[in-house]
PDB file of N, CA and C in Angstrom:
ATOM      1  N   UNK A   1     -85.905  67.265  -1.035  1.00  0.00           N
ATOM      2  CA  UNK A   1     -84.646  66.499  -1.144  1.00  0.00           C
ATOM      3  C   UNK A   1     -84.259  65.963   0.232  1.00  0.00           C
ATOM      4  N   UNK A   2     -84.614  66.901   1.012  1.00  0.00           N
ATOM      5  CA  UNK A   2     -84.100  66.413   2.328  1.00  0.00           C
ATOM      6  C   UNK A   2     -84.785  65.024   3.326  1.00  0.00           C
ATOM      7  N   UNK A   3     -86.081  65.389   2.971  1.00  0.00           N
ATOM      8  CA  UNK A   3     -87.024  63.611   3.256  1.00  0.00           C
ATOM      9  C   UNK A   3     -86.430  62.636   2.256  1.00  0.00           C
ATOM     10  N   UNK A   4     -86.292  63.232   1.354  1.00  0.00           N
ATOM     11  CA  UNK A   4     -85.760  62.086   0.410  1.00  0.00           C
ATOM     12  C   UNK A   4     -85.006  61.256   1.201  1.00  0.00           C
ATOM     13  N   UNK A   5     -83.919  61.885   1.045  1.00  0.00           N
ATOM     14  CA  UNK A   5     -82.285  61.486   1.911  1.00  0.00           C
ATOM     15  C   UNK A   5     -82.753  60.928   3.164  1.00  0.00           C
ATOM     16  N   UNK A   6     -83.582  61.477   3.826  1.00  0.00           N
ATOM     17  CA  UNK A   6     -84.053  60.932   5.609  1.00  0.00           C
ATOM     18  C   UNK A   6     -85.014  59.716   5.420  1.00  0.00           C
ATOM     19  N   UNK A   7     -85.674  59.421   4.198  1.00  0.00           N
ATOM     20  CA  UNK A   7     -86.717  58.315   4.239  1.00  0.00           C
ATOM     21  C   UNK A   7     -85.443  57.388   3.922  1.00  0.00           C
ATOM     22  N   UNK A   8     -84.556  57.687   2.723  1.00  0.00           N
ATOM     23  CA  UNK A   8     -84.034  56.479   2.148  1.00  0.00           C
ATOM     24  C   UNK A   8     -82.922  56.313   3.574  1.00  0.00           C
ATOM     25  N   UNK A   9     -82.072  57.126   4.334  1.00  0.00           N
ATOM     26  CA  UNK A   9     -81.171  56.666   5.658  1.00  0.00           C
ATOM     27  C   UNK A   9     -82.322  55.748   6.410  1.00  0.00           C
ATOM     28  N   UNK A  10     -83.132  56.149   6.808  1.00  0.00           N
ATOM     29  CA  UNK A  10     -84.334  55.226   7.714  1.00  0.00           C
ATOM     30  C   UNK A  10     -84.378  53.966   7.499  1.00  0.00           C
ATOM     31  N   UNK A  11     -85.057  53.823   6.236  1.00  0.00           N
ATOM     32  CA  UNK A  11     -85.596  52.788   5.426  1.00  0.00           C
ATOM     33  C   UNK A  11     -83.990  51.685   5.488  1.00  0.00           C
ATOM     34  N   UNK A  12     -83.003  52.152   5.185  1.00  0.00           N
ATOM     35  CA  UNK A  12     -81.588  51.531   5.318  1.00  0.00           C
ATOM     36  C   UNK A  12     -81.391  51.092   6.226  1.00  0.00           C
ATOM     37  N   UNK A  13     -81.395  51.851   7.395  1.00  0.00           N
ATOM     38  CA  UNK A  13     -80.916  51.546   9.102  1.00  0.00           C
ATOM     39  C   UNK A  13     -82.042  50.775   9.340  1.00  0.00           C
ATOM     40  N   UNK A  14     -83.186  50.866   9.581  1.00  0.00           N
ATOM     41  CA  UNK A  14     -84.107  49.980   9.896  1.00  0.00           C
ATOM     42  C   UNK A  14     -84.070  48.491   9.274  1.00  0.00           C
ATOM     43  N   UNK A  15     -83.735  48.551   7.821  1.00  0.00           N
ATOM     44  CA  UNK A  15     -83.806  47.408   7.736  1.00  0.00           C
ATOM     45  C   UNK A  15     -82.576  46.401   7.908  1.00  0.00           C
ATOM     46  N   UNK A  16     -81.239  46.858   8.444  1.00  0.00           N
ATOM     47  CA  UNK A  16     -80.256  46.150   8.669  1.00  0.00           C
ATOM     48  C   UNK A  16     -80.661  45.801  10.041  1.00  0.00           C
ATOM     49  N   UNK A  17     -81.662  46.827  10.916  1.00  0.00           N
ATOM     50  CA  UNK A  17     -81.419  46.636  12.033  1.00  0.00           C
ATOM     51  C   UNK A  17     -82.425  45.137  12.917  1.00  0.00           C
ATOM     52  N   UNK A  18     -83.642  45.299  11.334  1.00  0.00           N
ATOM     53  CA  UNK A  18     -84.265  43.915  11.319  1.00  0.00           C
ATOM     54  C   UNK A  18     -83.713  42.915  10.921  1.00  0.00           C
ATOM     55  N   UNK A  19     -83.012  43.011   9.942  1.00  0.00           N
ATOM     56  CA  UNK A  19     -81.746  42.170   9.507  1.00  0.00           C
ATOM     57  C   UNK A  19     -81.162  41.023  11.016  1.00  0.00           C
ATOM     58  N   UNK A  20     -80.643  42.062  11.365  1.00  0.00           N
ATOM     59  CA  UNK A  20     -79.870  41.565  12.472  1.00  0.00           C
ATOM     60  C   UNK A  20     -80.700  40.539  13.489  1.00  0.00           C
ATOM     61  N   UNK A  21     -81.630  41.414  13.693  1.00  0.00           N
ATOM     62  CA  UNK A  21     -82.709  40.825  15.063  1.00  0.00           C
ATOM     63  C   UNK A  21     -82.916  39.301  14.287  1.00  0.00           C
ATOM     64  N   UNK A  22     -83.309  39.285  13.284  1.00  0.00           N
ATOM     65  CA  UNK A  22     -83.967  37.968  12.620  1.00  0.00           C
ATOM     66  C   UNK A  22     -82.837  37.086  13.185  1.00  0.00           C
ATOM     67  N   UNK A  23     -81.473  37.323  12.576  1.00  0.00           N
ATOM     68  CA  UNK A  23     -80.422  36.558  12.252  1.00  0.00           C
ATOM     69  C   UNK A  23     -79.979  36.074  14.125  1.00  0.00           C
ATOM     70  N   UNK A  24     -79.822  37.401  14.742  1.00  0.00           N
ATOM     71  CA  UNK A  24     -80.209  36.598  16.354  1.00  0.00           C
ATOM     72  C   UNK A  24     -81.284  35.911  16.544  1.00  0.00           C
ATOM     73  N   UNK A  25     -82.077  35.657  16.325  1.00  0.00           N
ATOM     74  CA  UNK A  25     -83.533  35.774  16.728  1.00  0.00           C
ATOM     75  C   UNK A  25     -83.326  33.979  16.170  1.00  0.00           C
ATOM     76  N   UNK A  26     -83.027  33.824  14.929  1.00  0.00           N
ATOM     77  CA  UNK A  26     -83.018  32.563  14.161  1.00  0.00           C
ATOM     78  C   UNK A  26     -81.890  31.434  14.928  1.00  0.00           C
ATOM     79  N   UNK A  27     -80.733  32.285  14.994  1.00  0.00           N
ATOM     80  CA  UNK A  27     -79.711  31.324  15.583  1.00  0.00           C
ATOM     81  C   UNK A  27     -79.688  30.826  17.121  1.00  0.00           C
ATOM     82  N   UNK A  28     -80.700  31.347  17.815  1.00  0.00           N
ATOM     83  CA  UNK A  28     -81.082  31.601  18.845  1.00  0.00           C
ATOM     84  C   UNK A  28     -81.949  30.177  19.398  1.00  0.00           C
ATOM     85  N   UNK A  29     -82.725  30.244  18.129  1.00  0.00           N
ATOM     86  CA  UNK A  29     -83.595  29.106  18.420  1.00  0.00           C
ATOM     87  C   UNK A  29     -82.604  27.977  17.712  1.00  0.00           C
ATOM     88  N   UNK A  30     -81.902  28.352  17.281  1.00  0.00           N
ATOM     89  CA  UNK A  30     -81.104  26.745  16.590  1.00  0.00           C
ATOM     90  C   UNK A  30     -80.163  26.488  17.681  1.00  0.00           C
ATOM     91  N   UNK A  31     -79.434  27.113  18.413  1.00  0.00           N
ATOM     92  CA  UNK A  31     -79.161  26.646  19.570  1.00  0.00           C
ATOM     93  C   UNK A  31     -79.964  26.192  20.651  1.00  0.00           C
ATOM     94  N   UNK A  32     -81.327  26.939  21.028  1.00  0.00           N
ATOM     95  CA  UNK A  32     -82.084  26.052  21.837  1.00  0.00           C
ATOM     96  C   UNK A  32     -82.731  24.901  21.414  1.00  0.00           C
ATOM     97  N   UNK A  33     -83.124  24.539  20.416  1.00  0.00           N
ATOM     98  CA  UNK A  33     -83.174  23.347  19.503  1.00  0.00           C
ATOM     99  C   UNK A  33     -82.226  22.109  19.834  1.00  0.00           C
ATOM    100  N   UNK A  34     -81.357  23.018  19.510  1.00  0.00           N
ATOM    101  CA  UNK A  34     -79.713  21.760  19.953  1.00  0.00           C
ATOM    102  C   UNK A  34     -79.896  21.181  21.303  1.00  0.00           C
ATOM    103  N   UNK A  35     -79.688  22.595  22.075  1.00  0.00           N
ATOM    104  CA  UNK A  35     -80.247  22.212  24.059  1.00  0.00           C
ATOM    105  C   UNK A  35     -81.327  21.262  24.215  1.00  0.00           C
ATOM    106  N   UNK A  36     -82.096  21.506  23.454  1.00  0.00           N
ATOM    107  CA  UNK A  36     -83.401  20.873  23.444  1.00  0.00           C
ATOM    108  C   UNK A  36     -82.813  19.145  23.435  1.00  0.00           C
ATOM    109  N   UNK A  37     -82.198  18.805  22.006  1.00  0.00           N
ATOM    110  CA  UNK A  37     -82.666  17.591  21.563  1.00  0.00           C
ATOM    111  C   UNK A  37     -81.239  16.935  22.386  1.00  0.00           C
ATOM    112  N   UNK A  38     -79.947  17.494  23.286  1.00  0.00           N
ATOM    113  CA  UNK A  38     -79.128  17.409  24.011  1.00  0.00           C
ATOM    114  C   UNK A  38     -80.145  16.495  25.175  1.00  0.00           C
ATOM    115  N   UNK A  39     -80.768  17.619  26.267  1.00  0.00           N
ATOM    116  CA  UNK A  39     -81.604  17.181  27.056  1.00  0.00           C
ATOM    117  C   UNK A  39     -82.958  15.941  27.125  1.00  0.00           C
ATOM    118  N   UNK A  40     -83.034  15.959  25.886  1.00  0.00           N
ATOM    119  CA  UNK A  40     -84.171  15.099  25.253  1.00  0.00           C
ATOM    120  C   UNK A  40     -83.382  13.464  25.297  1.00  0.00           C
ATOM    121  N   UNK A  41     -81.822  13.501  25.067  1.00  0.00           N
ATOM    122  CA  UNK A  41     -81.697  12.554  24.896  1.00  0.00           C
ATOM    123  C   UNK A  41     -80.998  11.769  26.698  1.00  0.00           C
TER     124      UNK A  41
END
């Protein structure tokens, strides 16, 4: 019972915590994108 509970907390936290990174990770480049096509012009 107790892995149970510790795989499924893991499996939870980990994946919000990829969650997150993506969602920085994504908006990140849509602002340098912006910089980008700013400078470009």
């Amino acid at each position: 019972v107790i892995a149970t509970i510790y795989d499924r907390g893991l499996f939870k936290s980990d994946f919000v915590v990829i969650h997150i990174f993506l969602a920085m990770y994504h908006e990140q480049r849509r602002i340098y994108h912006q910089i980008g096509m700013i400078i470009n012009q």
